[in-house]
N, C-alpha and C. Protein backbone atom coordinates (compact mmCIF):
# COMPACT_ATOMS: atom_id res chain seq x y z
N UNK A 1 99.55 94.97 12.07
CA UNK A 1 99.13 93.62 12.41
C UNK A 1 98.68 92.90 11.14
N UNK A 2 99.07 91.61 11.09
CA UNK A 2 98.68 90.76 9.67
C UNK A 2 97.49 90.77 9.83
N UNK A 3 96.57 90.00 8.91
CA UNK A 3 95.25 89.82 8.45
C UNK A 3 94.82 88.40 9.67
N UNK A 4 93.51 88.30 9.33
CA UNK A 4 92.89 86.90 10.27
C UNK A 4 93.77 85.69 9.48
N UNK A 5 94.51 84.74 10.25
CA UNK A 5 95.17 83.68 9.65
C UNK A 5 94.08 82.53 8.99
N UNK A 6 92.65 82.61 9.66
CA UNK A 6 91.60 81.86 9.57
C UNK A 6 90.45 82.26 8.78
N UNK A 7 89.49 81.43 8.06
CA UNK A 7 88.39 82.42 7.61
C UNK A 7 87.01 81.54 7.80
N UNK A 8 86.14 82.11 7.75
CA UNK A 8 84.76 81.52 8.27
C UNK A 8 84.52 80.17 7.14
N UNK A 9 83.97 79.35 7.83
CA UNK A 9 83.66 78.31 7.76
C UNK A 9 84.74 76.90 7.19
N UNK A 10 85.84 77.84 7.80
CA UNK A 10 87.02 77.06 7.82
C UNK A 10 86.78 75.69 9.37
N UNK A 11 87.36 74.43 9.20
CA UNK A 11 87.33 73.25 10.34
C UNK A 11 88.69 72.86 10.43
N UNK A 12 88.97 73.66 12.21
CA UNK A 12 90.40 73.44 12.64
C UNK A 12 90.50 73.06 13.58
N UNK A 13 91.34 72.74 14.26
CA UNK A 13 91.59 71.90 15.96
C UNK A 13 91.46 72.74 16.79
N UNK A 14 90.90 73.16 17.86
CA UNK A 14 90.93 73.65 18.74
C UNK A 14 91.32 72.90 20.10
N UNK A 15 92.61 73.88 20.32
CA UNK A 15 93.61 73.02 22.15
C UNK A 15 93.42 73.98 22.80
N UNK A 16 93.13 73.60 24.44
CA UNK A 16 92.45 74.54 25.29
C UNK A 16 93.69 75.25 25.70
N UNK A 17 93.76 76.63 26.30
CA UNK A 17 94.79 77.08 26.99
C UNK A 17 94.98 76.84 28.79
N UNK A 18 96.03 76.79 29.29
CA UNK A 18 96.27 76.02 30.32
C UNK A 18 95.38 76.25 31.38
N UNK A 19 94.45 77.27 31.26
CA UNK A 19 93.14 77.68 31.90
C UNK A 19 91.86 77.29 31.37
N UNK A 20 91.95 76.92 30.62
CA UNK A 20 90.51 76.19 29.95
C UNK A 20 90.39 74.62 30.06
N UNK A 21 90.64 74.08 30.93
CA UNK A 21 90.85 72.71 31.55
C UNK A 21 89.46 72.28 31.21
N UNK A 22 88.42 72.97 31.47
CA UNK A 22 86.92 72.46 31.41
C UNK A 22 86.55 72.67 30.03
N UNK A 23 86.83 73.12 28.86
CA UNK A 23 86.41 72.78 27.83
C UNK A 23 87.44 72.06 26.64
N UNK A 24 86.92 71.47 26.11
CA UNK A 24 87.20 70.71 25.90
C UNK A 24 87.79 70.59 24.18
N UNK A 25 88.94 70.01 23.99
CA UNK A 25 89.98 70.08 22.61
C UNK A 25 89.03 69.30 21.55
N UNK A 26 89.26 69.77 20.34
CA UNK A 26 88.65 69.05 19.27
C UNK A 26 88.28 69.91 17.79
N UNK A 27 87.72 69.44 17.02
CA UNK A 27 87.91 70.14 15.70
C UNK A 27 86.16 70.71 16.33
N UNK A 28 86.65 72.12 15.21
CA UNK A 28 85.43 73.16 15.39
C UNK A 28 85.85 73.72 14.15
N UNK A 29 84.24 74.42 13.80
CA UNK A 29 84.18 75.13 12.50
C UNK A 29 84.81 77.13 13.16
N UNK A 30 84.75 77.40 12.06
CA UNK A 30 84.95 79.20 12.36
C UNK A 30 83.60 79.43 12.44
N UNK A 31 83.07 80.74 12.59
CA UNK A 31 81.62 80.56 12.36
C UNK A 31 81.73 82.33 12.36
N UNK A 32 83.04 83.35 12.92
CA UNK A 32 82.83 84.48 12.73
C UNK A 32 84.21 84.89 13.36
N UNK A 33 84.88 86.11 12.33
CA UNK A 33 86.03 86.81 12.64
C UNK A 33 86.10 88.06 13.70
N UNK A 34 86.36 87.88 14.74
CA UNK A 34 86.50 88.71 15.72
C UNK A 34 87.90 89.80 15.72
N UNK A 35 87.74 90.98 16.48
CA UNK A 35 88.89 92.19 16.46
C UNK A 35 89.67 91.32 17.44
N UNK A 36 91.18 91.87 16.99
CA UNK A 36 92.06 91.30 18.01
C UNK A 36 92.15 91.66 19.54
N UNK A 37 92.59 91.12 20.45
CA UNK A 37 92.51 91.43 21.85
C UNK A 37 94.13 91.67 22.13
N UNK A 38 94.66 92.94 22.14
CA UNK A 38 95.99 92.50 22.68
C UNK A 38 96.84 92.94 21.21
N UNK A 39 97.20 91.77 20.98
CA UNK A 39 98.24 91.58 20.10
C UNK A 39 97.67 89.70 19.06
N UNK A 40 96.47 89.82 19.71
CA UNK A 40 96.05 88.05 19.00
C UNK A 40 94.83 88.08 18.49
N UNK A 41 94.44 88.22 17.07
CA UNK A 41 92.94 88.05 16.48
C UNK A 41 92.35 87.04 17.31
N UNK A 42 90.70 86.91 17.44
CA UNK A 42 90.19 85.87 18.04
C UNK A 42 88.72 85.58 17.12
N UNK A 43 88.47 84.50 17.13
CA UNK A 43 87.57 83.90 16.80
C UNK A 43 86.39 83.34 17.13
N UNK A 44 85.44 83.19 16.55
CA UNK A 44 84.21 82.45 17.20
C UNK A 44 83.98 81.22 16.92
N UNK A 45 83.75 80.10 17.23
CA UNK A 45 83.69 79.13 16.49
C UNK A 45 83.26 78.10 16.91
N UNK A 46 82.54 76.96 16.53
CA UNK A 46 81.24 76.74 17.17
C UNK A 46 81.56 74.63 16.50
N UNK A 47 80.87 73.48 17.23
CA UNK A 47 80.91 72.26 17.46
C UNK A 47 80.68 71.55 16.31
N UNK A 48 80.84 70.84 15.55
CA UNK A 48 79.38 70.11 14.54
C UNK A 48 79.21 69.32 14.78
N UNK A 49 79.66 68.53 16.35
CA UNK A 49 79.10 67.87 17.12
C UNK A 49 77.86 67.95 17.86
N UNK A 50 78.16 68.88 19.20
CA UNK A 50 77.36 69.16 20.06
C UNK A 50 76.69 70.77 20.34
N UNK A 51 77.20 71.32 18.94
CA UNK A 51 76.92 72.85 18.52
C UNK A 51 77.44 74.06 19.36
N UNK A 52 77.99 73.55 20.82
CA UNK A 52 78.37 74.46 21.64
C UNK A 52 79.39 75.24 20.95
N UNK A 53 79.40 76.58 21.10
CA UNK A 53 80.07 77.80 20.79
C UNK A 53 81.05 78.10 21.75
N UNK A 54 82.12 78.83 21.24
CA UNK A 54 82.93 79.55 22.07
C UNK A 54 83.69 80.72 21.30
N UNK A 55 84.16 81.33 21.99
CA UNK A 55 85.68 82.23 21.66
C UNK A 55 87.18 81.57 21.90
N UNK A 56 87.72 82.39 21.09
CA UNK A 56 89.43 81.54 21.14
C UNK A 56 90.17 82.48 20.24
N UNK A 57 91.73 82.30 20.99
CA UNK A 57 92.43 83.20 20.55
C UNK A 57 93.27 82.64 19.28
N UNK A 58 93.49 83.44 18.57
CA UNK A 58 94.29 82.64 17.14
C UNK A 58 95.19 81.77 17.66
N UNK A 59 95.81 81.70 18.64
CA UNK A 59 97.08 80.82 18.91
C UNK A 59 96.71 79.20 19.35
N UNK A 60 95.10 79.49 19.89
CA UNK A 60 94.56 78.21 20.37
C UNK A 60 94.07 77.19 18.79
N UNK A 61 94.28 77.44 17.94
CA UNK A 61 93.68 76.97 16.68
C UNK A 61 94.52 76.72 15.35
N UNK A 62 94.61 75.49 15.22
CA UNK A 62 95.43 74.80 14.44
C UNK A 62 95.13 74.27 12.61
N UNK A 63 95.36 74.35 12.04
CA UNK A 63 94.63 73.73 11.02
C UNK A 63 95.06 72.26 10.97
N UNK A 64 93.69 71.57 10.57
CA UNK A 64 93.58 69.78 10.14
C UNK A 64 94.22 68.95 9.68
């Protein structure tokens, strides 16, 4: 498996997956590199808006 495509305190787009209807798309910082799930690194990565945090899978996250 390649390396994390992303690295902490990197600011990239985050698009919800077709199940995440309730949260909501927009640029977010990295904030910590997570083990992959599957076959997809995932990430932590958090608002510099409204500070809310989440998880997300590398595929949900775009660069700027």
């Amino acid at each position: 498996m390649h390396a994390h495509k992303f690295q902490i305190g990197q600011n990239l787009v985050y698009t919800p997956g077709p199940y995440d209807h309730q949260k909501g798309a927009g640029v977010f910082e990295v904030t910590r590199l997570l083990p992959a799930t599957g076959d997809e690194y995932q990430y932590r990565i958090k608002s510099p808006d409204s500070g809310q945090e989440r998880v997300v899978r590398e595929s949900q996250l775009q660069s700027r």
